[in-house]
Protein backbone atom coordinates (compact mmCIF):
# COMPACT_ATOMS: atom_id res chain seq x y z
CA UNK A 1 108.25 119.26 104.57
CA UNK A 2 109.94 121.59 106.97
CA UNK A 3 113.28 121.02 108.61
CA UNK A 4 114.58 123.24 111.39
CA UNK A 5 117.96 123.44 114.50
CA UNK A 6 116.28 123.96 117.65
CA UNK A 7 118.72 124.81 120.80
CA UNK A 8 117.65 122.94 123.47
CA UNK A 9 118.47 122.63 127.18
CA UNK A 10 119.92 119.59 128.41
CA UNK A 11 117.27 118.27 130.91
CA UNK A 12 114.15 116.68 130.49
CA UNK A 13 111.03 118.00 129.18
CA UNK A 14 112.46 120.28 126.51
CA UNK A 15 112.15 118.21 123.55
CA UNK A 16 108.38 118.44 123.97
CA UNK A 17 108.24 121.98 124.07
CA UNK A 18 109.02 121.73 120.47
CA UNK A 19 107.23 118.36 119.64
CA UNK A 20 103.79 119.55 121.64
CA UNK A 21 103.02 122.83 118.54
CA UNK A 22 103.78 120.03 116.03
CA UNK A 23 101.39 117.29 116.99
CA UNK A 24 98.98 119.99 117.74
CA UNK A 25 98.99 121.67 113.83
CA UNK A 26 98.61 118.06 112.73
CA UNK A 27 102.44 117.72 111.70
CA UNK A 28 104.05 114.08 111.24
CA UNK A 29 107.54 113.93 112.71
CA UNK A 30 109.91 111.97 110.36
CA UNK A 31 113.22 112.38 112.47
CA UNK A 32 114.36 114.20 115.37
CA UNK A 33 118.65 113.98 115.44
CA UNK A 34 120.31 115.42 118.75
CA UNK A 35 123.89 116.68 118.18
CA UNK A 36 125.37 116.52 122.02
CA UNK A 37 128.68 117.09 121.14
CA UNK A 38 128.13 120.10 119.49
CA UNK A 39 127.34 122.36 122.08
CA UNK A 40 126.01 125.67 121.29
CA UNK A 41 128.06 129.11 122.99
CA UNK A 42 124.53 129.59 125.40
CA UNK A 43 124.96 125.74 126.35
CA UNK A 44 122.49 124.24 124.50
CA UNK A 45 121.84 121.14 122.37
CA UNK A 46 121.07 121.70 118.83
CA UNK A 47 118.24 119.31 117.80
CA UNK A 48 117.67 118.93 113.89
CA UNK A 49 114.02 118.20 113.42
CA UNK A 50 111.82 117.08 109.90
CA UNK A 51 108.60 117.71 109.70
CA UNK A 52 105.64 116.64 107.70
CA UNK A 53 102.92 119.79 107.72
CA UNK A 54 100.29 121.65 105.64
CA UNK A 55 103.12 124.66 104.43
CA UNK A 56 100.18 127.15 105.04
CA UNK A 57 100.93 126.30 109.34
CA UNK A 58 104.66 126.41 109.10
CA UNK A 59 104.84 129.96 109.82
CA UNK A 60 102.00 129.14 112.96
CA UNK A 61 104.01 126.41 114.03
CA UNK A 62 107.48 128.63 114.23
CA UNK A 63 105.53 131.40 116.14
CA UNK A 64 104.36 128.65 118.68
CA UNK A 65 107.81 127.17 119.05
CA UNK A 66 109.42 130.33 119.56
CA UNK A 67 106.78 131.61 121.98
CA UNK A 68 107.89 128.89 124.26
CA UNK A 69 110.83 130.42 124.49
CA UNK A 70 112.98 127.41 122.05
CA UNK A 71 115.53 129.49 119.95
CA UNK A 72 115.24 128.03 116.54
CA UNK A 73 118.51 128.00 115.23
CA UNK A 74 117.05 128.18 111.61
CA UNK A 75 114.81 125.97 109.24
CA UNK A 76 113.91 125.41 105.62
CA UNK A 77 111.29 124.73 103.64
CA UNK A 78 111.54 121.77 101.81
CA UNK A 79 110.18 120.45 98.49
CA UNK A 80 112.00 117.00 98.54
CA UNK A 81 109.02 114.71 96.87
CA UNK A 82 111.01 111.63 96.33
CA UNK A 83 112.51 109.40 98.68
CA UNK A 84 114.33 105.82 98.56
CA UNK A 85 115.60 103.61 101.14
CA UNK A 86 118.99 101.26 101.45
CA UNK A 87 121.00 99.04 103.57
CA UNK A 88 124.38 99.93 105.17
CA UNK A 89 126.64 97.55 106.18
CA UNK A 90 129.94 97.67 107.86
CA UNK A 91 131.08 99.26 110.36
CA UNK A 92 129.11 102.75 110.12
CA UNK A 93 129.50 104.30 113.96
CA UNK A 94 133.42 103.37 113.71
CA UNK A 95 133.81 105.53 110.49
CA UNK A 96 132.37 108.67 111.34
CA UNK A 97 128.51 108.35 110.95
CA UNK A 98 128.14 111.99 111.28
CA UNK A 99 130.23 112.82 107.47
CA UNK A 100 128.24 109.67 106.11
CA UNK A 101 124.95 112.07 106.67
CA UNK A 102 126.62 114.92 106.21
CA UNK A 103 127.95 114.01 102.26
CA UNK A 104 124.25 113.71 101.48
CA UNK A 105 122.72 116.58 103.62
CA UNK A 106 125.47 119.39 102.07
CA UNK A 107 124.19 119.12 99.00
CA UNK A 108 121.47 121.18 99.46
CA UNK A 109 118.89 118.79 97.44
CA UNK A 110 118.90 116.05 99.21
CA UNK A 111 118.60 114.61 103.23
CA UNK A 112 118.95 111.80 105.50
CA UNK A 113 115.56 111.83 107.00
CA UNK A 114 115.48 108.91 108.99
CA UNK A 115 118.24 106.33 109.79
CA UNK A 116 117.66 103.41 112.33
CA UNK A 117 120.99 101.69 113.34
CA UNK A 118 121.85 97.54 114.79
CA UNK A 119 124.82 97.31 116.46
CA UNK A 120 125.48 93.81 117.20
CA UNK A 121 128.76 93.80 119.14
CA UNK A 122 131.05 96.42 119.79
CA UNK A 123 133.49 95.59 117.13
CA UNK A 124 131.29 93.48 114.68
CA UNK A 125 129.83 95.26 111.39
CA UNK A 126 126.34 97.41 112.02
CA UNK A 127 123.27 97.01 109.98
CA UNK A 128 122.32 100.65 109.19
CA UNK A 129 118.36 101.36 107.33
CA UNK A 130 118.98 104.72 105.86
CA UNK A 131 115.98 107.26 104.18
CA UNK A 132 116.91 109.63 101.74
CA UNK A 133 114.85 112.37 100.46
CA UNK A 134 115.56 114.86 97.41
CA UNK A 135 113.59 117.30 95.15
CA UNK A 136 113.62 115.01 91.89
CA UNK A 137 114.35 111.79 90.84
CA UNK A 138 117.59 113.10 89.14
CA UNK A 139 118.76 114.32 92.63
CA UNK A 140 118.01 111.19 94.25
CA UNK A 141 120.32 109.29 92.17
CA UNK A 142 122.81 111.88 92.83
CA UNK A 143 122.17 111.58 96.18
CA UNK A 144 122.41 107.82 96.50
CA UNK A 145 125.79 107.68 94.54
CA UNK A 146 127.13 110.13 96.82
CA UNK A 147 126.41 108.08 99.84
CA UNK A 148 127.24 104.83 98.20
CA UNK A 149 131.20 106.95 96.79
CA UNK A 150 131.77 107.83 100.66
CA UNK A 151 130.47 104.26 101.68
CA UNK A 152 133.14 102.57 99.62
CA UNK A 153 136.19 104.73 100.37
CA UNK A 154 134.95 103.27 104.42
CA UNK A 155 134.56 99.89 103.53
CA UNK A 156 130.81 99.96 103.89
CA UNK A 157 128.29 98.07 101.82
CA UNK A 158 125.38 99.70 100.07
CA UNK A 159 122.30 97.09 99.65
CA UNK A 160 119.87 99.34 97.02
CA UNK A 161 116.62 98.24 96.44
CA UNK A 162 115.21 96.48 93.71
């Protein structure tokens, strides 16, 4: 798996420029996060993307990007092999979603790699589905009582599965 920061413009169409190499080297996107309020000093958008792809095209695959002329911020290689899924519930957008994913992502063995979000009402509790991903088993554990540690100091519920 590769992750990688893109800086994008903010129009349309430049998203593509980046997704257009992947799909073409046979990649399988697994999330694409924009960060719009973190602006970049050349007014861009920084766009976190994870990557499925055969490792022998990832250094292909950054040529291509680049050659578009998308700076890649930066982007890692990574080995995570095991993955689990839970349930978030409470109110997750209210309490700072960004150092939720952040408290797993730091660690440097583990990532969010896909999060889908329900937001009933504006000031009812969300339903969050959250995917994390780390090099070992051992890790993942780590990883998940991590996320469910800063989960309980916000007051949100972690459903594990069975």
């Amino acid at each position: 798996m590769l992750t990688m920061v893109v800086e994008l413009e903010d129009k349309p169409g430049q998203l593509i420029k980046v997704l257009e190499p992947i799909s073409k080297l046979g990649g399988n996107i697994i999330s694409v996060t924009h960060r719009r309020d973190e602006i970049t000093p050349l007014g861009k958008i920084p766009v976190r993307i994870a990557v499925q792809i055969d490792e022998k095209k990832i250094d292909q695959l950054i040529r291509e990007i680049e050659s578009r002329g998308i700076c890649i911020r930066n982007y890692n290689r990574v080995k995570h092999t095991v993955t689990t899924s839970l349930l978030l519930i409470g109110h997750i957008i209210h309490t700072d979603l960004r150092s939720t994913v952040d408290a797993v992502d730091r660690t440097g063995f583990a990532e969010v790699v896909e999060m889908r979000i329900v937001m009933p009402e504006l000031n009812k509790p969300s339903t969050a589905f959250i995917k994390l991903s780390a090099v070992n088993d051992e890790k993942l554990r780590e990883s998940v009582r991590i996320l469910k540690e800063v989960c309980k100091a916000k007051g949100i519920k972690v459903v594990e599965p069975l």
